[in-house]
Protein backbone atom coordinates (compact mmCIF):
# COMPACT_ATOMS: atom_id res chain seq x y z
CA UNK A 1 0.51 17.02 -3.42
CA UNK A 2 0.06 14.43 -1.05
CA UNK A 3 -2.21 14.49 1.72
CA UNK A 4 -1.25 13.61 4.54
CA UNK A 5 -4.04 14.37 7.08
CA UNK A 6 -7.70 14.84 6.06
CA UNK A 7 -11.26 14.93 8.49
CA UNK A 8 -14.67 13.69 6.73
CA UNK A 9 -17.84 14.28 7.82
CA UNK A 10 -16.50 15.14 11.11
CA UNK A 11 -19.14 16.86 13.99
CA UNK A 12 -18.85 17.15 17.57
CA UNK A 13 -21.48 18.85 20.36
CA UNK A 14 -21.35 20.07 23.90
CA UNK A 15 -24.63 19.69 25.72
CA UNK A 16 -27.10 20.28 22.98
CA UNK A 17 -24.74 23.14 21.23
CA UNK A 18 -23.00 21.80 17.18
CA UNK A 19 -19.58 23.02 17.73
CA UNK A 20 -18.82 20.95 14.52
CA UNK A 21 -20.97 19.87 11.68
CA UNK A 22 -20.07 17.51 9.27
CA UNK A 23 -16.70 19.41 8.88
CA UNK A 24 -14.35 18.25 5.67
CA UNK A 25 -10.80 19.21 5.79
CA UNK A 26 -7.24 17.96 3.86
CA UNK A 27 -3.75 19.13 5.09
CA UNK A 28 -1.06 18.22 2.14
CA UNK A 29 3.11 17.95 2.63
CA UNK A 30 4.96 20.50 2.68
CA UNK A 31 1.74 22.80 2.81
CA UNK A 32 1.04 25.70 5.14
CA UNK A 33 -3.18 25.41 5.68
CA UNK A 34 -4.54 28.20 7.23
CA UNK A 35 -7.67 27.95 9.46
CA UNK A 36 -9.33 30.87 10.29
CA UNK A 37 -13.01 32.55 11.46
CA UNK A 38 -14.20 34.44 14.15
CA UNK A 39 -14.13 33.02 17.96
CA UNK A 40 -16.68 30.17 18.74
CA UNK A 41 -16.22 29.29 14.55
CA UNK A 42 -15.04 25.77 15.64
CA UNK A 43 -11.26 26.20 14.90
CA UNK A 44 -10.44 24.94 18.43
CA UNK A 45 -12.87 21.90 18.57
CA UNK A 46 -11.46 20.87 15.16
CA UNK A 47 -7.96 20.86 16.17
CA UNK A 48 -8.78 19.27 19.85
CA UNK A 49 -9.72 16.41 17.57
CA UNK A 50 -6.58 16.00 15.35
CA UNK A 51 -4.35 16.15 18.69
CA UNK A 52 -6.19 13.73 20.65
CA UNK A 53 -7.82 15.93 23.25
CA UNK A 54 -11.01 15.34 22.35
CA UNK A 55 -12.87 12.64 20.02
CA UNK A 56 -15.68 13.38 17.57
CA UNK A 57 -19.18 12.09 17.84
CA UNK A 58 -18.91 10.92 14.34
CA UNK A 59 -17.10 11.55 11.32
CA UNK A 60 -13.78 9.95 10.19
CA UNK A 61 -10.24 10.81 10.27
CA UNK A 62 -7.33 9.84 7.42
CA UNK A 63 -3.98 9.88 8.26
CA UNK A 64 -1.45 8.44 5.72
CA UNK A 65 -3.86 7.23 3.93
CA UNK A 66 -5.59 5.03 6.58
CA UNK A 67 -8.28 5.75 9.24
CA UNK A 68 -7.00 6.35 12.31
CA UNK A 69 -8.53 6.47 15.86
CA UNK A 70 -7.16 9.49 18.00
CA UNK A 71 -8.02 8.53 21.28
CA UNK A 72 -5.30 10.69 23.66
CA UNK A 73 -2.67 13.59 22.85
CA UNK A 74 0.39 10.89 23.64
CA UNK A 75 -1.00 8.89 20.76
CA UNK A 76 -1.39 11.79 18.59
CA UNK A 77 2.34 12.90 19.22
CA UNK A 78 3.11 9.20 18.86
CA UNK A 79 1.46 9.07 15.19
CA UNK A 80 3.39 12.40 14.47
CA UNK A 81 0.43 14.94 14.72
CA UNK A 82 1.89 17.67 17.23
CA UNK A 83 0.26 21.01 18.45
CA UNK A 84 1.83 24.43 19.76
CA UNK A 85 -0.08 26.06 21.77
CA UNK A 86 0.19 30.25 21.94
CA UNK A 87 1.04 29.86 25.56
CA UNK A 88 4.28 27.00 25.61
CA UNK A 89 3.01 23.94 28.34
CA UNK A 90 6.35 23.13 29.74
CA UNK A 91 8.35 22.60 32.98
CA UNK A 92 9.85 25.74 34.13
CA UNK A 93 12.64 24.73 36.38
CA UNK A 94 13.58 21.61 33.96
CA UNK A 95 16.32 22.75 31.00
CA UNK A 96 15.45 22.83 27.18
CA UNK A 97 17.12 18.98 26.99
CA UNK A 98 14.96 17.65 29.70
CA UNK A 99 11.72 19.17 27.98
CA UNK A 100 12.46 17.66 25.02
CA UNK A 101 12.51 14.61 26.30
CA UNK A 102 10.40 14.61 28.99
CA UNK A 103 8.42 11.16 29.39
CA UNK A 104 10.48 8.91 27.29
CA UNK A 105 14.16 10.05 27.86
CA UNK A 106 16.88 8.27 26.18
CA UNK A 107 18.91 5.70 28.94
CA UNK A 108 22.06 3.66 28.76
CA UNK A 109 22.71 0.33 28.77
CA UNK A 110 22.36 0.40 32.70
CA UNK A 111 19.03 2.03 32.22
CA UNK A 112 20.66 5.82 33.78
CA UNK A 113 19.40 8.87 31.47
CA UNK A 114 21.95 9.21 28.86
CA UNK A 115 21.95 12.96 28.84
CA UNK A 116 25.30 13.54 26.54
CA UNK A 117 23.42 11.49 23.79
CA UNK A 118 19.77 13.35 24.43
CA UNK A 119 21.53 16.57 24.44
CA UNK A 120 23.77 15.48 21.40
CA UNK A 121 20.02 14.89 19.81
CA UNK A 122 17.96 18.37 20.69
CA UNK A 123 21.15 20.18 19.18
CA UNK A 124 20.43 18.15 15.78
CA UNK A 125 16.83 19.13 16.49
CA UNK A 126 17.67 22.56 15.92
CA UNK A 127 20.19 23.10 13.25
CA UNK A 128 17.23 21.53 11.38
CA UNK A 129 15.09 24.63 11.84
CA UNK A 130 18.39 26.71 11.08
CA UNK A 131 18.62 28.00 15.03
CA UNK A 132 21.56 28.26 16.97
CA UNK A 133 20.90 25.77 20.01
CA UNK A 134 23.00 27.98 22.31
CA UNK A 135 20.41 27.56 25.09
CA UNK A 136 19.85 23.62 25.57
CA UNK A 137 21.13 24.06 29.44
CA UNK A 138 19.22 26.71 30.20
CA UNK A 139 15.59 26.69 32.80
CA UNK A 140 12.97 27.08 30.28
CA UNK A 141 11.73 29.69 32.84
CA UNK A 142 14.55 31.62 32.06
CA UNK A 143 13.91 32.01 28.16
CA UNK A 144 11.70 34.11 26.60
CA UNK A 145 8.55 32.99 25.17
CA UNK A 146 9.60 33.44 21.45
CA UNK A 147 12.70 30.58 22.70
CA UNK A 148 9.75 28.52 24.50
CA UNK A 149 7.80 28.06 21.36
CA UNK A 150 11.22 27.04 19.71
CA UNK A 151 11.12 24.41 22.09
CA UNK A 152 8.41 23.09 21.44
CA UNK A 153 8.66 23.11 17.57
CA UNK A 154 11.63 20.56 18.68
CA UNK A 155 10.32 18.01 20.21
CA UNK A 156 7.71 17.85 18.00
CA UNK A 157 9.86 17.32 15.73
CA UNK A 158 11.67 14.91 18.20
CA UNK A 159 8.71 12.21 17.34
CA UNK A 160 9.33 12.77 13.79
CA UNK A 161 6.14 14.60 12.90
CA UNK A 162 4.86 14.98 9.73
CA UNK A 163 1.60 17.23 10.42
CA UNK A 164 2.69 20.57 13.06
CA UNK A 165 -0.56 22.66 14.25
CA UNK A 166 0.15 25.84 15.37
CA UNK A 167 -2.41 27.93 17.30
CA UNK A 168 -2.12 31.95 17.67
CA UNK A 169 1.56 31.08 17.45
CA UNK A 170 2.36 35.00 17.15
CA UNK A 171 -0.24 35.85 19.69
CA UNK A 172 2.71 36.66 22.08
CA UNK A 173 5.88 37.15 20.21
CA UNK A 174 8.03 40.38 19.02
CA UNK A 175 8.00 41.16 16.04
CA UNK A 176 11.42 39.60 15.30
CA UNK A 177 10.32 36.67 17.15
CA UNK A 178 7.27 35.95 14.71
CA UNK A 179 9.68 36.74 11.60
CA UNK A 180 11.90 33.98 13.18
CA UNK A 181 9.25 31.52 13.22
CA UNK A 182 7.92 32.51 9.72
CA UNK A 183 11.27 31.24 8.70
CA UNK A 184 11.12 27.80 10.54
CA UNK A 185 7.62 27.42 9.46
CA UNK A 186 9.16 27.75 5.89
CA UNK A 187 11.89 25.20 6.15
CA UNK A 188 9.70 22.78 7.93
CA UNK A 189 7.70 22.97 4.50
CA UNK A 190 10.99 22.08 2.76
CA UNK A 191 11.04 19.51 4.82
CA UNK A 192 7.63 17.89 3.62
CA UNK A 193 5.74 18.85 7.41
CA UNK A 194 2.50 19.96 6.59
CA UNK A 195 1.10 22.74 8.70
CA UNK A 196 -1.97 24.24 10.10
CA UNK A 197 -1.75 27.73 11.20
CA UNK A 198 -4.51 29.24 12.50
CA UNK A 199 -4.34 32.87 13.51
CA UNK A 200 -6.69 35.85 13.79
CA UNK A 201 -3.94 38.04 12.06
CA UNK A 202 -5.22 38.25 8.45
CA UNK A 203 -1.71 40.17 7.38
CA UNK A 204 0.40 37.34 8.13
CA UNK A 205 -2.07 34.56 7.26
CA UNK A 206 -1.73 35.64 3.97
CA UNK A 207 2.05 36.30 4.17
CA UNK A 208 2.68 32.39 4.74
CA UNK A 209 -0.61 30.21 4.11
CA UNK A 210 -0.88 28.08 0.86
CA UNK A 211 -4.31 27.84 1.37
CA UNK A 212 -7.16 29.25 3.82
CA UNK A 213 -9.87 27.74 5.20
CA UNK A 214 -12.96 29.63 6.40
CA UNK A 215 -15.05 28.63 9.61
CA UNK A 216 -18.43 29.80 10.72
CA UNK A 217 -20.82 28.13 13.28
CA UNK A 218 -18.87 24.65 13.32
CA UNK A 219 -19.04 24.77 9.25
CA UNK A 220 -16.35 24.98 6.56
CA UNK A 221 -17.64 28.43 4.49
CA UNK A 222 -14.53 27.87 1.85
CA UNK A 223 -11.32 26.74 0.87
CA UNK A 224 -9.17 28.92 -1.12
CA UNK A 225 -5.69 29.07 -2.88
CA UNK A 226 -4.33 32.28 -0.78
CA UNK A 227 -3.57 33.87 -3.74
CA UNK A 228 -6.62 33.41 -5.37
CA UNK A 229 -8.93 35.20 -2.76
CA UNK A 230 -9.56 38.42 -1.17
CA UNK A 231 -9.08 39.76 2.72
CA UNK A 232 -11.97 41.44 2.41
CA UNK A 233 -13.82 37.86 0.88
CA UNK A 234 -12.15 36.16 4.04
CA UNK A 235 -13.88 38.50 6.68
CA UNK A 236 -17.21 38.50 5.36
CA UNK A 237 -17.40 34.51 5.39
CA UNK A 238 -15.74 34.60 8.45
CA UNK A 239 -18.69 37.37 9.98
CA UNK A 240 -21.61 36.22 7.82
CA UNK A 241 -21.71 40.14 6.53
CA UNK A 242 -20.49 42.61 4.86
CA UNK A 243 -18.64 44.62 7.51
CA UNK A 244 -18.36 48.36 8.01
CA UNK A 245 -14.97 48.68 8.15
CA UNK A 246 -13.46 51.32 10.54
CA UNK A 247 -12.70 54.67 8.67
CA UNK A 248 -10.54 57.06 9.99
CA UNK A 249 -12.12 60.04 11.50
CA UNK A 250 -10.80 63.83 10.81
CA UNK A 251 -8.23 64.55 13.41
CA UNK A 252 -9.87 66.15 16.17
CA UNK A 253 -9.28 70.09 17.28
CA UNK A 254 -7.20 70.16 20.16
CA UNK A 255 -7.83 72.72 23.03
CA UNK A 256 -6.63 72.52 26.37
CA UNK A 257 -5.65 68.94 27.58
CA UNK A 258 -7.76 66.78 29.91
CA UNK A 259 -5.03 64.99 31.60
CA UNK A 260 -1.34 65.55 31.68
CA UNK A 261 1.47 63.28 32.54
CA UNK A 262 4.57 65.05 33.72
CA UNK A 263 7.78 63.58 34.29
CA UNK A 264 6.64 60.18 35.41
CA UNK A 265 9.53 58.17 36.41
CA UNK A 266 9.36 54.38 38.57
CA UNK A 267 12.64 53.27 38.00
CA UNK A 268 13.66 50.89 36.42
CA UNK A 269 10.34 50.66 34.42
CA UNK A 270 9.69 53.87 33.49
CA UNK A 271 11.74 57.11 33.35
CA UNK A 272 10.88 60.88 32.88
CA UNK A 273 7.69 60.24 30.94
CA UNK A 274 5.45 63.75 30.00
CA UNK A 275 2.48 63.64 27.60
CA UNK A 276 -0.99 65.15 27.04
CA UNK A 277 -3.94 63.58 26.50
CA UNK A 278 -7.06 65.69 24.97
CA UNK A 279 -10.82 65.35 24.60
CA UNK A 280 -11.34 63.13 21.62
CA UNK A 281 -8.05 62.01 20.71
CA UNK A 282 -6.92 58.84 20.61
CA UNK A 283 -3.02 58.58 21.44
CA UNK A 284 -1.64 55.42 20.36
CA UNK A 285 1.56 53.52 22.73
CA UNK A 286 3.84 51.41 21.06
CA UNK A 287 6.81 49.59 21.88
CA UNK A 288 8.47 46.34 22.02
CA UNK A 289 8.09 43.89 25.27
CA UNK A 290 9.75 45.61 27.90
CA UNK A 291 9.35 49.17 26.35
CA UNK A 292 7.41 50.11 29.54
CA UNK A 293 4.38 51.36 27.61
CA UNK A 294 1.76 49.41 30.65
CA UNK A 295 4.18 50.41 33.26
CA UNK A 296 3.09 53.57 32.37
CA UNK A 297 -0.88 52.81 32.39
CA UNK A 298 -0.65 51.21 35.63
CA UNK A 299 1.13 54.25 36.83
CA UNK A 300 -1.61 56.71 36.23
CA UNK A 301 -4.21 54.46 37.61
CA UNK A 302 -2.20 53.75 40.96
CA UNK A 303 -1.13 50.09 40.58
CA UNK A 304 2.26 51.17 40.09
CA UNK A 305 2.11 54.94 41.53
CA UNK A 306 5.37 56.46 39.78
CA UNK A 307 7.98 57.40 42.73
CA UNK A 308 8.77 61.26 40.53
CA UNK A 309 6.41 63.01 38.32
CA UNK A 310 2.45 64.23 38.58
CA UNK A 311 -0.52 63.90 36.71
CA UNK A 312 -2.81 66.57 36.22
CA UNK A 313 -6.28 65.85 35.58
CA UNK A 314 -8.15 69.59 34.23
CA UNK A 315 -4.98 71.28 34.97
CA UNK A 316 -5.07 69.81 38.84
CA UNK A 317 -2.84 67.90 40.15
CA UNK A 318 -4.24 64.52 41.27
CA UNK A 319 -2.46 61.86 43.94
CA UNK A 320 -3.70 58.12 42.60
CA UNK A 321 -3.24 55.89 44.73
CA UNK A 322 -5.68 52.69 43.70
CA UNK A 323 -7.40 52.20 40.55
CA UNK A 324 -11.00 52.67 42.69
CA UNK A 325 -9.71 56.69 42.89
CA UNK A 326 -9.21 56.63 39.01
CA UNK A 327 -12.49 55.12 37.87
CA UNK A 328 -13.64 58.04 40.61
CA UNK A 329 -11.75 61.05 38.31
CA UNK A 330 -13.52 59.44 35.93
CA UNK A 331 -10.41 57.44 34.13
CA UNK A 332 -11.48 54.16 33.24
CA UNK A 333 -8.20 51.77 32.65
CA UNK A 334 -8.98 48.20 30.12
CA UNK A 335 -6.39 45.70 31.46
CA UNK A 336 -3.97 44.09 28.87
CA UNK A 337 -5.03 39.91 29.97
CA UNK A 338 -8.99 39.87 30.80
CA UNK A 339 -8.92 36.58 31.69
CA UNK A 340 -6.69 36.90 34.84
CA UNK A 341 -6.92 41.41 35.50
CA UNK A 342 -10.42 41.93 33.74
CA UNK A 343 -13.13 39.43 34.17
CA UNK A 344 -14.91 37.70 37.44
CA UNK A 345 -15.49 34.06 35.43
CA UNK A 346 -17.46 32.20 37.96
CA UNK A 347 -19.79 35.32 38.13
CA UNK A 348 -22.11 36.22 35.27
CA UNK A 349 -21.76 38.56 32.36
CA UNK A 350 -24.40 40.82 34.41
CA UNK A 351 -22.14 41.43 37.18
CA UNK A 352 -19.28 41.59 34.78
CA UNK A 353 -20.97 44.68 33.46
CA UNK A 354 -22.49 46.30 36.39
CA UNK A 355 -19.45 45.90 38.96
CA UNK A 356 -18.03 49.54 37.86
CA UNK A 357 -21.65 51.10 38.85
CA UNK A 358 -23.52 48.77 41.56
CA UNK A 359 -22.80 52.19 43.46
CA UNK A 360 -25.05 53.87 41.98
CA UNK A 361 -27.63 51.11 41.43
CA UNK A 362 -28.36 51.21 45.30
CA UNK A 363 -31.74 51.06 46.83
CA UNK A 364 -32.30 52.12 50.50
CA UNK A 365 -28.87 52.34 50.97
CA UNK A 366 -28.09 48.98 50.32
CA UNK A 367 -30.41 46.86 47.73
CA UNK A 368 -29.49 46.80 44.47
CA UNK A 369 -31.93 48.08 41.59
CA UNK A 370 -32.27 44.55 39.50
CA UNK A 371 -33.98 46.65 36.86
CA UNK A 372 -31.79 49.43 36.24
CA UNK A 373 -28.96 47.01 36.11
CA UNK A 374 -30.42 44.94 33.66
CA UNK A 375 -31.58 47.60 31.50
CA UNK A 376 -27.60 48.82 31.85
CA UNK A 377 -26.30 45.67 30.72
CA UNK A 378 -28.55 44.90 28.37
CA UNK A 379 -28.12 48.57 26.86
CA UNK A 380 -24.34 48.08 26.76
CA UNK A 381 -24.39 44.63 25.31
CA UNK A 382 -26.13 45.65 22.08
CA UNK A 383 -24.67 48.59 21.48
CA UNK A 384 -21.31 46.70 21.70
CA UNK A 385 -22.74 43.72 19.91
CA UNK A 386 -22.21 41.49 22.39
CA UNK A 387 -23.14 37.60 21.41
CA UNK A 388 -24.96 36.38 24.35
CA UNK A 389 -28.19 34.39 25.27
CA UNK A 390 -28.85 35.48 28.54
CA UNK A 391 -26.85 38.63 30.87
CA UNK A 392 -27.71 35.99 33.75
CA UNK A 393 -24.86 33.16 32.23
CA UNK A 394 -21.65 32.89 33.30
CA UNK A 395 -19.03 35.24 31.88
CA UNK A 396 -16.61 32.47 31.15
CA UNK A 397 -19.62 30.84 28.37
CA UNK A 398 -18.45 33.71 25.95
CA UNK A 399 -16.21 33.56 22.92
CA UNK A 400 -12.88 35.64 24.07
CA UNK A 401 -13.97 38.65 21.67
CA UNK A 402 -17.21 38.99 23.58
CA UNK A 403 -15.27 38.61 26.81
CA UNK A 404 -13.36 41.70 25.96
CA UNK A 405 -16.61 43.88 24.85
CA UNK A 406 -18.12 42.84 28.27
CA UNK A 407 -15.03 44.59 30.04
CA UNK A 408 -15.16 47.72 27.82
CA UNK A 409 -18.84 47.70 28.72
CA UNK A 410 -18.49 47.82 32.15
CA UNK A 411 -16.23 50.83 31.88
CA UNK A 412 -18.58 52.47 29.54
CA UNK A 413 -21.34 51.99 32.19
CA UNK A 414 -19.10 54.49 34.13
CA UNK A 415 -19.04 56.93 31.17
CA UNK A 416 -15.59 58.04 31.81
CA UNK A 417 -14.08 60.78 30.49
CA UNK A 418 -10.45 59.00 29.97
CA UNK A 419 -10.06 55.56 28.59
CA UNK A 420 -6.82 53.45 28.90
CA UNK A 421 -7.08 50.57 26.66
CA UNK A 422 -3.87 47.69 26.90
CA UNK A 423 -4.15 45.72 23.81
CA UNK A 424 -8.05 46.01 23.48
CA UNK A 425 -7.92 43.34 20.34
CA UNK A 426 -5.30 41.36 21.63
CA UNK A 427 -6.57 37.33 20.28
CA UNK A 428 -9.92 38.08 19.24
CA UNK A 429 -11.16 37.58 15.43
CA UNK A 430 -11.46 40.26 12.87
CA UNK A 431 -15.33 41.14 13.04
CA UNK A 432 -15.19 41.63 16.68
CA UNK A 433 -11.81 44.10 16.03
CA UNK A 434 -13.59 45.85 13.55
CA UNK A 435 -16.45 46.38 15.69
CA UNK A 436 -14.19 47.46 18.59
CA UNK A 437 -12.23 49.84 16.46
CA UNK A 438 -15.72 51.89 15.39
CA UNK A 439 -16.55 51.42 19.01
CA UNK A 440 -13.11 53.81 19.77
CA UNK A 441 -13.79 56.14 16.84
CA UNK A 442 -17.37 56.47 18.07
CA UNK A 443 -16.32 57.36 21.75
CA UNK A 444 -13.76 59.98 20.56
CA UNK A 445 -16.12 61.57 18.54
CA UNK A 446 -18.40 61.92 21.78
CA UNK A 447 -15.18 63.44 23.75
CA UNK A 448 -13.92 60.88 25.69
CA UNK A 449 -9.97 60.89 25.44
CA UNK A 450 -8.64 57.64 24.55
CA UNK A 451 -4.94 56.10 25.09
CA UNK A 452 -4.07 53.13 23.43
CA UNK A 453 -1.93 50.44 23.95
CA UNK A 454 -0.67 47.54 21.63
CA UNK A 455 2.02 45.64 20.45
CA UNK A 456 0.62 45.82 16.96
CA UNK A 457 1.68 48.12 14.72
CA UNK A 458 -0.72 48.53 12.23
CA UNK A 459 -3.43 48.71 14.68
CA UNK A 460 -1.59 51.33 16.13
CA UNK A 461 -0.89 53.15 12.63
CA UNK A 462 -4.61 52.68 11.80
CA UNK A 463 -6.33 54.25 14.90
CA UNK A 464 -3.96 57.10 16.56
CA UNK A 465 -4.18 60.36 16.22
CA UNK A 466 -0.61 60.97 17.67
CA UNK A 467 2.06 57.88 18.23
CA UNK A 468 3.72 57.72 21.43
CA UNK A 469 7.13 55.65 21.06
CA UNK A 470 8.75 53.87 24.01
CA UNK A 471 12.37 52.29 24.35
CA UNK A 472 13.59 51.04 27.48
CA UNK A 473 11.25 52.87 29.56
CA UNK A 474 11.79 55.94 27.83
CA UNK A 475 9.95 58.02 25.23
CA UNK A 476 11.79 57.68 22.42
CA UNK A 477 9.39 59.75 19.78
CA UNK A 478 6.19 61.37 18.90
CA UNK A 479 4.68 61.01 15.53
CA UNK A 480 1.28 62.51 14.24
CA UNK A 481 -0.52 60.50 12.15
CA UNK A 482 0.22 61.94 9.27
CA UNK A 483 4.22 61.48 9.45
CA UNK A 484 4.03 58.02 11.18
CA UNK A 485 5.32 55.08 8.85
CA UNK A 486 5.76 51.31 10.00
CA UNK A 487 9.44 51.88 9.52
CA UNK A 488 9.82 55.00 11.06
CA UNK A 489 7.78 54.10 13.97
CA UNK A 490 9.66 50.80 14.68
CA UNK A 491 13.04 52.12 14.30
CA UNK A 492 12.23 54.68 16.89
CA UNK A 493 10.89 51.90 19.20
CA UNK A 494 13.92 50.07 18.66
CA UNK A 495 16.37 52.77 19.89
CA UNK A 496 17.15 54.57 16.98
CA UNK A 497 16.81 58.73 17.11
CA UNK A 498 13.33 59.78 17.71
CA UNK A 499 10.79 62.70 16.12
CA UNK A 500 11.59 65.03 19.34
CA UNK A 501 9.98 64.75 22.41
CA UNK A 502 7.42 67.03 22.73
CA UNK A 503 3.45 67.54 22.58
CA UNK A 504 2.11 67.80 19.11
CA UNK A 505 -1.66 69.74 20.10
C-alpha cells in the first residue's frame, strides 16, 4: 500500500522530560492505524506533531513522499492532515455551514459569502460519508455531540484530506453514535483516507484497526497486523508487565441493606426510583445519555435532593442536603468529569488527597498535622499505584489515569462505608482500569458497598453483582449477574420490557 504519512527518528522533550524518542511511524491509504498505550505513552505528543501544534526537536516527517515542515495546525489542514478531537472545537451559536467553512468561506463575484453554493458544498460533504445532511442550518450547540464530531469529519474532508486522526473519538458517544462513525471511518478507507485512531478501548481497536501500534515511555514497543496479535500481547507492552487481570469475585451474601433508595423522583430527571444497596456488593447503573442514571447519584448525595422519595441509611431515614452531609454518613460520591467536579489543579496531589480528611488532621484546633497527612497520601498513593515523583507537585502534572486514582484516594482516606463511582475508567488506559477494577473488587471484599456508574457495557457486565437499568429516568430492569447479557441489558436500556422491578438480595 502506499504510504502516505510516515515520522523518522522523531523525539521531542518538555523541560528535561523525553516525551518522544526517536519514534518511527508509517500511516498507508486507505488504512485504519491504531495507536495505542497507557496515558503519558506519547500518543498525544506524536500526534501534536503531525497536526502542527507542536514541532519536534529533531526527527523528520514524510508526507507524499517528500519532507515536509509542519509548522502550524492551518498548514497542517492546508496539506490535508486533519485531527478530531474527543471533545468537537467549534462555534456554538454559528450553523453546521458556517463551521465548515469558517476562515476561508466561499464569496461571490462581489466578494459577499456565497452561502447557497457553501451550503450546496457541506451537503456533498456528507452524502460522501453516507449521512443524511438534514441538519446543515442548525446551531452546532443545538446538536448532539455524536452530530458535532460529524461535523468535523466534514470539513476535514472540506480541505480534501488524505490522512484523518482521530483521538478518543468514542470517548463520548452512544453506542449507536460510535457504530455510526465505525461506518464512516470505513468508507473513508474506501475512499483511500488513511487513518489514525487512537483509543483506550481495546474491543473496538481491534474491531476496526488494520494495524496497531504500541507506545511506552515516548517509544514505539511494536507494530502489528491486528489480526496477527493478541489483546492480552497489546496490554502487557502497553504496561511493561504482565498484568493481574481483574477476576470476578463470588457474589457476596446479602443481609440486611446498608442504604435504601425509595421512590426517588426529581422530575423530569428522575422518576419513582427504589433500590438497595448492601455491604460488599457492587451494583452496576447503566443507561444511555439521558437515562438519568447520575441524576440519581447526585440525588443521594444532595446536589440534586429528589423533590419525592427517602433514603435510608441502616434502616434510618436520612435528609441530604449537600454532599459535605454525605461524606459525613460516610457515603463517599466519585464525580463522572474530574477535571472540572473532582480535582483542585493548581493545588498539589497532597491536598488533592487529604481535602476529604484535613478535619481530622487538626492540631490545636487549627494546624494541620504535615506528617500524618503525608504518611496518608503517601499510603494511598501506593496502594493505588499512583505514578508520581513527589505528593508536593501539582495535581494537573499527572497522566489522566493517575488523576482519577488521586480522587478515589481521597475518598478512601475517608474510609466510607458507601461508594458512588460515575464512570470511574472513563478515558484512562487499560493498566490503570485494570488496576482500578481490583481496586473495587478489593474494597467490596472489605464491606464497603459500591454503586457503579458507566456508559460502558462490558465494564458494567464485568464488575456488577446486580445491573440496574435506566430509560428515561426510569428503572427499566434488574438483572443479576448471572442472567445479564449485552443484548438483554441494552434492550432494556433502550425501552424495551424489563426483568421486573424489584430487589434481587
Amino acid at each position: 500500500m502506499e504510504t502516505i504519512l510516515s515520522a523518522a527518528g522523531i523525539s521531542k522533550s518538555f523541560g528535561g522530560v523525553h516525551a518522544l524518542k526517536g519514534v518511527d511511524f508509517e500511516l498507508a491509504a486507505g488504512e485504519v492505524h491504531a495507536l495505542v498505550g497507557e496515558n503519558g505513552a506519547g500518543k498525544s505528543t506524536l500526534i501534536k506533531i503531525f497536526s502542527g501544534a507542536l514541532r519536534p526537536d529533531s526527527g523528520r516527517i514524510l508526507y507524499l513522499g517528500k519532507e515536509v515542515e509542519i509548522s502550524a495546525p492551518r498548514v497542517a489542514q492546508e496539506m490535508g492532515i486533519a485531527t478530531v478531537y474527543q471533545e468537537p472545537l467549534l462555534y456554538p451559536e454559528l450553523d453546521v455551514v458556517e463551521n465548515i467553512f469558517m476562515g476561508r468561506e466561499i464569496t461571490n463575484r462581489y466578494g459577499n459569502i456565497d452561502y447557497r453554493e457553501e451550503l450546496s458544498r457541506a451537503r456533498t460533504l456528507f452524502e460522501m460519508v453516507g449521512v443524511d445532511p438534514n441538519f446543515l442550518v442548525e446551531k452546532v450547540g443545538r446538536l448532539s455531540l455524536g452530530l458535532n464530531q460529524l461535523v468535523l469529519i466534514a470539513k476535514a474532508l472540506s480541505y480534501k484530506s488524505r490522512v484523518i486522526i482521530f483521538d478518543e473519538p468514542t470517548a463520548i458517544l452512544t453506542e449507536q453514535e460510535a457504530r455510526r462513525l465505525f461506518e464512516i471511518i470505513g468508507r473513508l478507507k474506501e475512499q483511500g483516507v488513511g487513518i489514525i485512531y487512537i483509543s483506550h478501548r481495546l474491543e473496538e481497536v481491534f474491531q476496526i484497526a488494520d494495524r496497531i501500534t504500541v507506545m511506552r515511555d515516548g517509544e514505539i514497543k511494536g507494530t502489528f497486523p491486528a489480526r496477527e496479535v493478541t489483546r492480552d500481547r497489546i496490554v502487557e507492552l502497553m504496561a511493561g508487565r504482565s498484568l493481574r487481570s481483574s477476576v470476578r469475585r463470588a457474589r457476596p451474601a446479602y443481609g440486611k441493606p446498608v442504604l435504601s433508595v425509595q421512590g426517588f423522583t426529581r422530575r423530569p430527571q428522575y422518576f419513582d426510583v427504589s433500590f438497595d444497596l448492601y455491604p460488599g456488593e457492587i451494583l452496576g447503573f447503566f443507561g444511555l445519555v439521558g437515562s438519568g442514571r447520575t441524576e440519581v447519584a447526585l440525588g443521594m448525595i444532595g446536589i440534586a435532593p429528589p423533590r419525592e422519595g427517602s433514603l435510608l441509611l441502616d434502616d434510618r431515614p436520612v435528609n441530604i442536603r449537600a454532599p459535605f452531609e454525605a461524606l459525613d454518613l460516610g457515603i463517599a460520591y466519585l464525580p463522572e468529569d474530574r477535571k472540572t467536579q473532582g480535582l483542585f489543579n493548581i493545588l498539589s496531589i497532597r491536598y488533592n488527597i487529604s481535602v476529604s480528611v484535613l478535619g481530622r488532621l487538626k492540631r490545636l484546633g487549627f494546624l494541620v498535622d504535615r506528617d500524618r497527612e503525608a504518611e496518608i497520601c503517601n499510603r494511598y498513593s501506593a496502594e493505588l499505584s499512583i505514578k508520581l515523583r513527589n505528593i508536593n507537585n501539582l495535581v494537573s502534572s499527572l497522566s489522566g489515569g493517575n488523576q482519577q486514582k488521586v480522587v478515589l484516594a481521597r475518598w478512601l482516606a475517608g474510609s466510607p462505608r458507601v461508594l458512588i463511582l460515575d464512570e470511574p475508567t472513563r478515558g484512562i488506559d487499560v493498566a490503570s482500569k485494570e488496576e482500578i477494577h481490583n481496586k473495587i473488587f478489593d474494597l467490596a471484599s472489605r464491606g464497603v458497598a459500591i454503586m457503579v456508574i458507566s456508559s460502558e457495557l462490558p465494564e458494567i457486565l464485568k464488575i456488577s453483582d446486580r445491573i440496574i437499568v435506566m430509560h428515561e429516568g426510569r428503572m427499566t430492569g434488574i438483572f443479576d449477574r448471572e442472567s445479564a447479557t449485552p443484548e438483554g441489558v441494552l434492550r432494556v436500556a433502550m425501552g424495551e420490557a424489563g426483568t421486573g422491578i424489584q430487589n434481587q438480595g
